[in-house]
N, C-alpha and C. Protein backbone atom coordinates (compact mmCIF):
# COMPACT_ATOMS: atom_id res chain seq x y z
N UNK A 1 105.07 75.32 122.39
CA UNK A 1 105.30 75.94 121.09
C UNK A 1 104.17 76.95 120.80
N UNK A 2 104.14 78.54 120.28
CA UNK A 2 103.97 79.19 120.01
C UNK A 2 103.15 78.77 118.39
N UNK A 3 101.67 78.73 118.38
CA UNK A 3 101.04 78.58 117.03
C UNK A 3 101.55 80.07 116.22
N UNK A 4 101.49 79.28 114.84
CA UNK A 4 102.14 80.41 113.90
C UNK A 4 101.08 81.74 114.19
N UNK A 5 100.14 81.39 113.97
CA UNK A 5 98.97 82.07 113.77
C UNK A 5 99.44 83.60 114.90
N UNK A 6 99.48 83.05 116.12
CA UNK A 6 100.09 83.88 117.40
C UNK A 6 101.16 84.46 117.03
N UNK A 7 102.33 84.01 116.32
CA UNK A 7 103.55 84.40 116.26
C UNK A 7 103.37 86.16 115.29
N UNK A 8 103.09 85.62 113.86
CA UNK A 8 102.82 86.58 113.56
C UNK A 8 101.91 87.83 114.24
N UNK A 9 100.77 87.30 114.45
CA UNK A 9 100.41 88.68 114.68
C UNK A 9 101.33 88.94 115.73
N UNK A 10 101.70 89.01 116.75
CA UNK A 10 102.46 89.30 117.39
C UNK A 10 103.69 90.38 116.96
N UNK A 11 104.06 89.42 115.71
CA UNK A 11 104.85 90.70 115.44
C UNK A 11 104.40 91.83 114.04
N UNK A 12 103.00 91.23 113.86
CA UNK A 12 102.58 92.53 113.45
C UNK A 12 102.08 93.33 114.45
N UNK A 13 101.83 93.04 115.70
CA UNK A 13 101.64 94.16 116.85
C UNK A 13 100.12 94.35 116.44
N UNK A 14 99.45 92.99 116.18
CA UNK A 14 97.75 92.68 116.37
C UNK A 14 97.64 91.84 116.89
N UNK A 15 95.89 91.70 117.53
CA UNK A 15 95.48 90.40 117.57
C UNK A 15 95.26 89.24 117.33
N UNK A 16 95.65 87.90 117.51
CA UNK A 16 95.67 86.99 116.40
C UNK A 16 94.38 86.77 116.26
N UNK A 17 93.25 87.49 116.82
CA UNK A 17 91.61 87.34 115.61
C UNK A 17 92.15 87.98 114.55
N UNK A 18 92.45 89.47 115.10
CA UNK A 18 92.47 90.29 114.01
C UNK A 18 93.46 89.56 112.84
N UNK A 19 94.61 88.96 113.18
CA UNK A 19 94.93 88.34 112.09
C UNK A 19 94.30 87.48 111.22
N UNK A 20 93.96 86.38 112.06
CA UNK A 20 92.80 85.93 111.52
C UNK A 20 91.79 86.17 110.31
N UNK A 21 90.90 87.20 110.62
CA UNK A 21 90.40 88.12 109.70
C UNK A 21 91.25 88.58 108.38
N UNK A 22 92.21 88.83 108.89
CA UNK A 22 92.88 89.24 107.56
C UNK A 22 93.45 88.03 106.47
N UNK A 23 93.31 86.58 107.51
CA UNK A 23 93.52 85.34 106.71
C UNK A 23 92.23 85.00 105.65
N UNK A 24 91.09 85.31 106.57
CA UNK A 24 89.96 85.00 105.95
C UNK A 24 88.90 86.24 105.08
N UNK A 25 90.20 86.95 105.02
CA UNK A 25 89.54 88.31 103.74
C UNK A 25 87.92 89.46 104.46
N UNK A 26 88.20 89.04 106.23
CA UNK A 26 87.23 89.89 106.87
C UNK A 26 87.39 91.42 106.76
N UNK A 27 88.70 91.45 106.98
CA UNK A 27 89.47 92.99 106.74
C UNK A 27 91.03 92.66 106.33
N UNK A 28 91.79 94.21 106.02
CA UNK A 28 92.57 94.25 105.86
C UNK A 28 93.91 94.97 106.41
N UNK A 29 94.85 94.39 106.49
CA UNK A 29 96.05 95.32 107.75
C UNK A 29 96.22 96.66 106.73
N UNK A 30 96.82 97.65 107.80
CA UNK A 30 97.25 98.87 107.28
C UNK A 30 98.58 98.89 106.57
N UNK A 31 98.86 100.10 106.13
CA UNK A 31 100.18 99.67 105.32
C UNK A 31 101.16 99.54 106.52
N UNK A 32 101.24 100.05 107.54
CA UNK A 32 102.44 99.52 108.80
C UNK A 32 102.08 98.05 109.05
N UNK A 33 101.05 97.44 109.37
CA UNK A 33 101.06 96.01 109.38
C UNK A 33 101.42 95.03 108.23
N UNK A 34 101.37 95.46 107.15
CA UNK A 34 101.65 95.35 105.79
C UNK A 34 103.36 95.11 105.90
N UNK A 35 104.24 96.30 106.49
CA UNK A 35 105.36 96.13 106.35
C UNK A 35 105.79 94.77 107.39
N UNK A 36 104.67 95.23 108.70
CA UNK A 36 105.55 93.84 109.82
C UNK A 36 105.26 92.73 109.45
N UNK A 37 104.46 92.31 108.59
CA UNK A 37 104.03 90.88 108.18
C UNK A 37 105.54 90.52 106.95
N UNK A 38 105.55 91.57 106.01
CA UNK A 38 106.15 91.19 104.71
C UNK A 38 107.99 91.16 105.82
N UNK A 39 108.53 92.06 106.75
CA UNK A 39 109.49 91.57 107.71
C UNK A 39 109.05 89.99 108.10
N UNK A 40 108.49 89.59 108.92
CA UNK A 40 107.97 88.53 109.32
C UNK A 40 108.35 87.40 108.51
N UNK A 41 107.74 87.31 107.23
CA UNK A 41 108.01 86.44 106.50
C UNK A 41 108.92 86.41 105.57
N UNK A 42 109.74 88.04 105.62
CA UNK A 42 111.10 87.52 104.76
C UNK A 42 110.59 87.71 103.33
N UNK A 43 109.40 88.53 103.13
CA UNK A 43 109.65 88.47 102.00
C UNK A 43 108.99 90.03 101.48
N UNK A 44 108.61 90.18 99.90
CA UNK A 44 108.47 91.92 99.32
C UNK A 44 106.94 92.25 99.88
N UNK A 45 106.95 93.30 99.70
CA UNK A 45 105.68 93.89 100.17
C UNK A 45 104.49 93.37 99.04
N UNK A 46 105.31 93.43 97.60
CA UNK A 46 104.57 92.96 96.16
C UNK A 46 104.53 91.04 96.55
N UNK A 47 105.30 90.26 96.61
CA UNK A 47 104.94 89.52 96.90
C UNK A 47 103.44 88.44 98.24
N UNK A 48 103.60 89.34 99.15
CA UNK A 48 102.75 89.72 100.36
C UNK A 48 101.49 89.87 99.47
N UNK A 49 100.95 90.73 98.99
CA UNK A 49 99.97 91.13 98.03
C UNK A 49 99.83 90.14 96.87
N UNK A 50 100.42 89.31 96.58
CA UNK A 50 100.23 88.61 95.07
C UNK A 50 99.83 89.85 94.14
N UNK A 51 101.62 90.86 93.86
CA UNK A 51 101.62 91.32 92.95
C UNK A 51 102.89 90.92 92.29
N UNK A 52 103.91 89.40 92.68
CA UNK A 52 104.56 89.07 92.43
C UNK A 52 105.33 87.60 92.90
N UNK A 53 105.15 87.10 92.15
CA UNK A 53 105.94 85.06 92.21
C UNK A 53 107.39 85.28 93.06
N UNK A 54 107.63 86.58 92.75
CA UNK A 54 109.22 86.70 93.64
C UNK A 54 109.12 87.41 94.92
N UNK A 55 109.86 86.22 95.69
CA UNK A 55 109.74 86.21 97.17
C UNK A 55 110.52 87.07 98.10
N UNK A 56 111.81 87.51 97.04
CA UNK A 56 113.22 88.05 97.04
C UNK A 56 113.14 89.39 97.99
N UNK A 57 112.83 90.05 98.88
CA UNK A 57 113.43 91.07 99.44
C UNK A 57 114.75 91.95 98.91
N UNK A 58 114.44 93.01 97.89
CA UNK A 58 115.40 94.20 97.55
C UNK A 58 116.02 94.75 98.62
N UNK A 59 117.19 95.06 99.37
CA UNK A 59 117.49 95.57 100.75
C UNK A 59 118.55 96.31 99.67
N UNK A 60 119.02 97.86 99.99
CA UNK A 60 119.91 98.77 98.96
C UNK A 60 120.78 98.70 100.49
């Protein structure tokens, strides 16, 4: 089994240090890693950020 930790970055197309880091507020992803994480988990880019309780993905 594939640790989460691996999975994602993976498909943010980083390292899982570098993810890492971004778990533990060392740095921060760009806005393209920004989008593959908030894909990843299915959920808003505002949510991703805690600029929102709603998890909901808008798709037009």
């Amino acid at each position: 089994m594939i640790p989460p930790q691996k999975q994602a970055a993976a498909a943010a197309n980083i390292s899982e240090r570098n993810y890492q880091d971004y778990e533990y507020g060392k740095c921060y992803p760009t806005a393209l890693g920004l989008v593959f994480l908030a894909d990843y988990f299915d959920v808003s880019l505002d949510y991703l950020m805690g600029r929102s309780d709603c998890r909901e993905v808008r798709r037009s």
